[in-house]
Protein backbone atom coordinates (compact mmCIF):
# COMPACT_ATOMS: atom_id res chain seq x y z
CA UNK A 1 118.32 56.29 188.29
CA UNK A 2 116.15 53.30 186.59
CA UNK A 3 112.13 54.01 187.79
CA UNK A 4 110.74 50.67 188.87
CA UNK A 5 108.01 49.40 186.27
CA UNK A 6 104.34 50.16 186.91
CA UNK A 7 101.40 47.55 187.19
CA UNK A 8 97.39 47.98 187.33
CA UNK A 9 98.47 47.62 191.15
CA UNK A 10 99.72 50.74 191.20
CA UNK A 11 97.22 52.91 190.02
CA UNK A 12 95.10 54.19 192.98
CA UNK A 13 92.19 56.29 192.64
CA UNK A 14 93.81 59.71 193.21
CA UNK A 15 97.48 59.11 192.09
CA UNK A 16 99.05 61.97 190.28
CA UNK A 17 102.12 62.61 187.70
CA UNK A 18 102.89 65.85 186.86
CA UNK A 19 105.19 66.90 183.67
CA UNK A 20 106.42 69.99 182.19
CA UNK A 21 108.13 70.09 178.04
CA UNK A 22 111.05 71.73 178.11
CA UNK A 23 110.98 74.57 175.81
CA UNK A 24 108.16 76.78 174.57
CA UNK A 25 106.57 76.41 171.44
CA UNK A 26 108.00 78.72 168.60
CA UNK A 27 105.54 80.30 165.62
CA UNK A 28 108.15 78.26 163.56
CA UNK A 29 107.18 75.00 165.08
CA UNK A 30 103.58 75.32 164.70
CA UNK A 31 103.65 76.75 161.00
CA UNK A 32 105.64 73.63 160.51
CA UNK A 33 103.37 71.09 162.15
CA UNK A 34 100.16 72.96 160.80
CA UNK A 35 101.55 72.79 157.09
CA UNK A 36 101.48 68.94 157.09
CA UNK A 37 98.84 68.42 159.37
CA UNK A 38 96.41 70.81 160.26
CA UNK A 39 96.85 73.30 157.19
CA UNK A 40 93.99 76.24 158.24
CA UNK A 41 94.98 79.74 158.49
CA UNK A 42 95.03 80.07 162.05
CA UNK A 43 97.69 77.94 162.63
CA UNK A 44 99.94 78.45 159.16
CA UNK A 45 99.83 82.13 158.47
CA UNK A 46 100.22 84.32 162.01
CA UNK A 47 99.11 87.09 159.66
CA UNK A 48 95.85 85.90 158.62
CA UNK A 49 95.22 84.52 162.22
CA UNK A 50 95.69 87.99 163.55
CA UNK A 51 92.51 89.21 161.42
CA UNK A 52 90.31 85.80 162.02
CA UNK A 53 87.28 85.64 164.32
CA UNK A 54 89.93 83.87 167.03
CA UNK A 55 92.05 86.65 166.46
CA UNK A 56 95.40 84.69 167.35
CA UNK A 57 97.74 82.74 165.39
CA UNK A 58 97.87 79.49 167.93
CA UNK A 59 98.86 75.72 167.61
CA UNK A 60 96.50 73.39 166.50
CA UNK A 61 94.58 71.13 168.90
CA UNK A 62 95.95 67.90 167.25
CA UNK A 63 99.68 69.19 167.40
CA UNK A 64 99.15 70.26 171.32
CA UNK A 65 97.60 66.63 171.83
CA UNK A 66 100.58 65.14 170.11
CA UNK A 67 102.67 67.50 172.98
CA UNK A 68 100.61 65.83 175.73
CA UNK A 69 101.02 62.22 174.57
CA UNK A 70 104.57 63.04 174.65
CA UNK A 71 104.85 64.18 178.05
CA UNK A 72 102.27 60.96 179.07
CA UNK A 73 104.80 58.88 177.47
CA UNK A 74 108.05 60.47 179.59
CA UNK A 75 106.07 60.86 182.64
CA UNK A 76 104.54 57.50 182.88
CA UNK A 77 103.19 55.36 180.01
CA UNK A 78 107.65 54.22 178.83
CA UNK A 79 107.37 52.85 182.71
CA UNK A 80 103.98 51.04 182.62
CA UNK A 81 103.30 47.62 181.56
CA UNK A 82 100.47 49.31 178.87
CA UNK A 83 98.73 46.57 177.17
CA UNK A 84 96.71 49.09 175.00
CA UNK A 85 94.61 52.13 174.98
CA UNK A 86 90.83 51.49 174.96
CA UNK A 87 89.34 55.38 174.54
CA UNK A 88 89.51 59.39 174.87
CA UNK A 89 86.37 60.00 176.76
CA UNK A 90 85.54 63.87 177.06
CA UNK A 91 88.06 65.80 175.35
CA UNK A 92 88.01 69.65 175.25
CA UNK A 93 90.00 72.46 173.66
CA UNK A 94 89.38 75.24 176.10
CA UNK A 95 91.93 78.09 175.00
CA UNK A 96 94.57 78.12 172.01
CA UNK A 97 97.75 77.55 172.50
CA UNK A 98 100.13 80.94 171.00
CA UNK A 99 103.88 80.89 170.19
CA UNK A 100 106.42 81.16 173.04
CA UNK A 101 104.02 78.89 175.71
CA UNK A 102 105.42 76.58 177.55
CA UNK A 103 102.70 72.82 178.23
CA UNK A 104 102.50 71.22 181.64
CA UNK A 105 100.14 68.01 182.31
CA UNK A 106 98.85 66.59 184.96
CA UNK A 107 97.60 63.26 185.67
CA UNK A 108 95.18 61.85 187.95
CA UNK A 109 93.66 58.17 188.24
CA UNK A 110 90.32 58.30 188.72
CA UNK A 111 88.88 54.70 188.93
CA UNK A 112 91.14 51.31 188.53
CA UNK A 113 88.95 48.42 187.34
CA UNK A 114 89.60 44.58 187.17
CA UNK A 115 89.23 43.36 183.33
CA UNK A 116 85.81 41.43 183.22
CA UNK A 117 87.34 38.57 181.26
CA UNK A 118 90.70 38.32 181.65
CA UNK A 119 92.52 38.36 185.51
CA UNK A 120 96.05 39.42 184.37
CA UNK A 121 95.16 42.72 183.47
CA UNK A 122 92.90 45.74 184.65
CA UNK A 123 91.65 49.13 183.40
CA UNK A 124 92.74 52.62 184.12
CA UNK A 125 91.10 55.83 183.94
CA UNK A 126 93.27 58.76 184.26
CA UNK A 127 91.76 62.65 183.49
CA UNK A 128 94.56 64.86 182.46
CA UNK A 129 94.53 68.59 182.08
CA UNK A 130 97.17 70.31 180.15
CA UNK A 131 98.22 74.18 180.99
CA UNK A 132 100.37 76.90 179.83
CA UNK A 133 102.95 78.10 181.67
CA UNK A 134 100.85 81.28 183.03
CA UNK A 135 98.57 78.54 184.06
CA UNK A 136 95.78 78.95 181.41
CA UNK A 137 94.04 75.71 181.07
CA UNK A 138 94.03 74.60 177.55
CA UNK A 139 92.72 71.11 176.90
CA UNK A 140 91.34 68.52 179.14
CA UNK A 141 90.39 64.73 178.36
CA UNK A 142 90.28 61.36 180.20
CA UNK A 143 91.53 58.10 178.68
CA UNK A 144 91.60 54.68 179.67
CA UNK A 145 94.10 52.55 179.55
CA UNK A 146 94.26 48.88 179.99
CA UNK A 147 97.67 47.73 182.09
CA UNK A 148 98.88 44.36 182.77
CA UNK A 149 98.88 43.14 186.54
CA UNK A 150 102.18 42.66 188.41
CA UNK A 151 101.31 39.04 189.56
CA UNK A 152 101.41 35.95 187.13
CA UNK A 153 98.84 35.81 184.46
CA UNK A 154 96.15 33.68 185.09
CA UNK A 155 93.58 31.95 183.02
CA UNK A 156 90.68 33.82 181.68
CA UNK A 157 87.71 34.22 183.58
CA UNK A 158 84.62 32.59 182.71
């Protein structure tokens, strides 16, 4: 079944969107990812992870971020009238993410503001917290987001 489109209408201050990936992430995947992105030793050899001062071999940050725009993108942002992102505001890596976890978000608008200039769109600011599948919190960041409004655009506001 189609999901209506979403608006800067419907983003009230404590809305929430919850989304799971399907699979867990294999040492294969992150090796992979790692090699051509984020080549340090934690993340490309499990071996040389196991004797670093983290003592894990774990994704990297960027490649679990890339997971969570993902599931933003499934969950809600392919069914929102996005006009752009405007900023990451507080982002924070709090645990690594190992081979065979599985990444849940969830979303929650905190403030929906009218654009000062222009009255066909508005801002929104959702904090999202990603988790493992044991429920170990592993990164956390807001972002804003401006969305256009479901009524007509109207002229710019002086």
């Amino acid at each position: 079944m189609m999901q209506a489109m979403l608006f800067w209408e419907d983003f009230k201050p404590g809305n929430t969107w919850t989304a799971s990936r399907s699979e867990a992430m294999s040492e294969e995947e992150i090796i992979a990812f790692a090699s051509e992105y984020d080549p340090l030793d934690i993340h490309v050899d499990p071996e040389q992870a196991r004797k670093s001062p983290l003592g894990v071999h774990c994704a990297s940050g960027i490649q679990t971020f890339a997971i969570v725009q993902r599931l933003m993108c499934e969950v809600l942002y392919l069914r929102t009238r996005i006009v752009a992102g405007g900023q990451f505001d507080k982002l924070r890596m709090l645990s690594p993410v190992l081979p065979g976890d599985v990444i849940s978000i969830g979303a929650k608008v905190l403030t929906s503001t009218s654009h000062p200039r222009r009255n066909d769109r508005g801002w929104v600011v959702l904090a999202v917290e990603v988790f493992t599948d044991n429920l170990r919190k592993v990164l956390t960041y807001e972002v804003s987001v401006l969305i256009m409004r479901r009524s007509e655009p109207g002229s710019e506001v002086d």
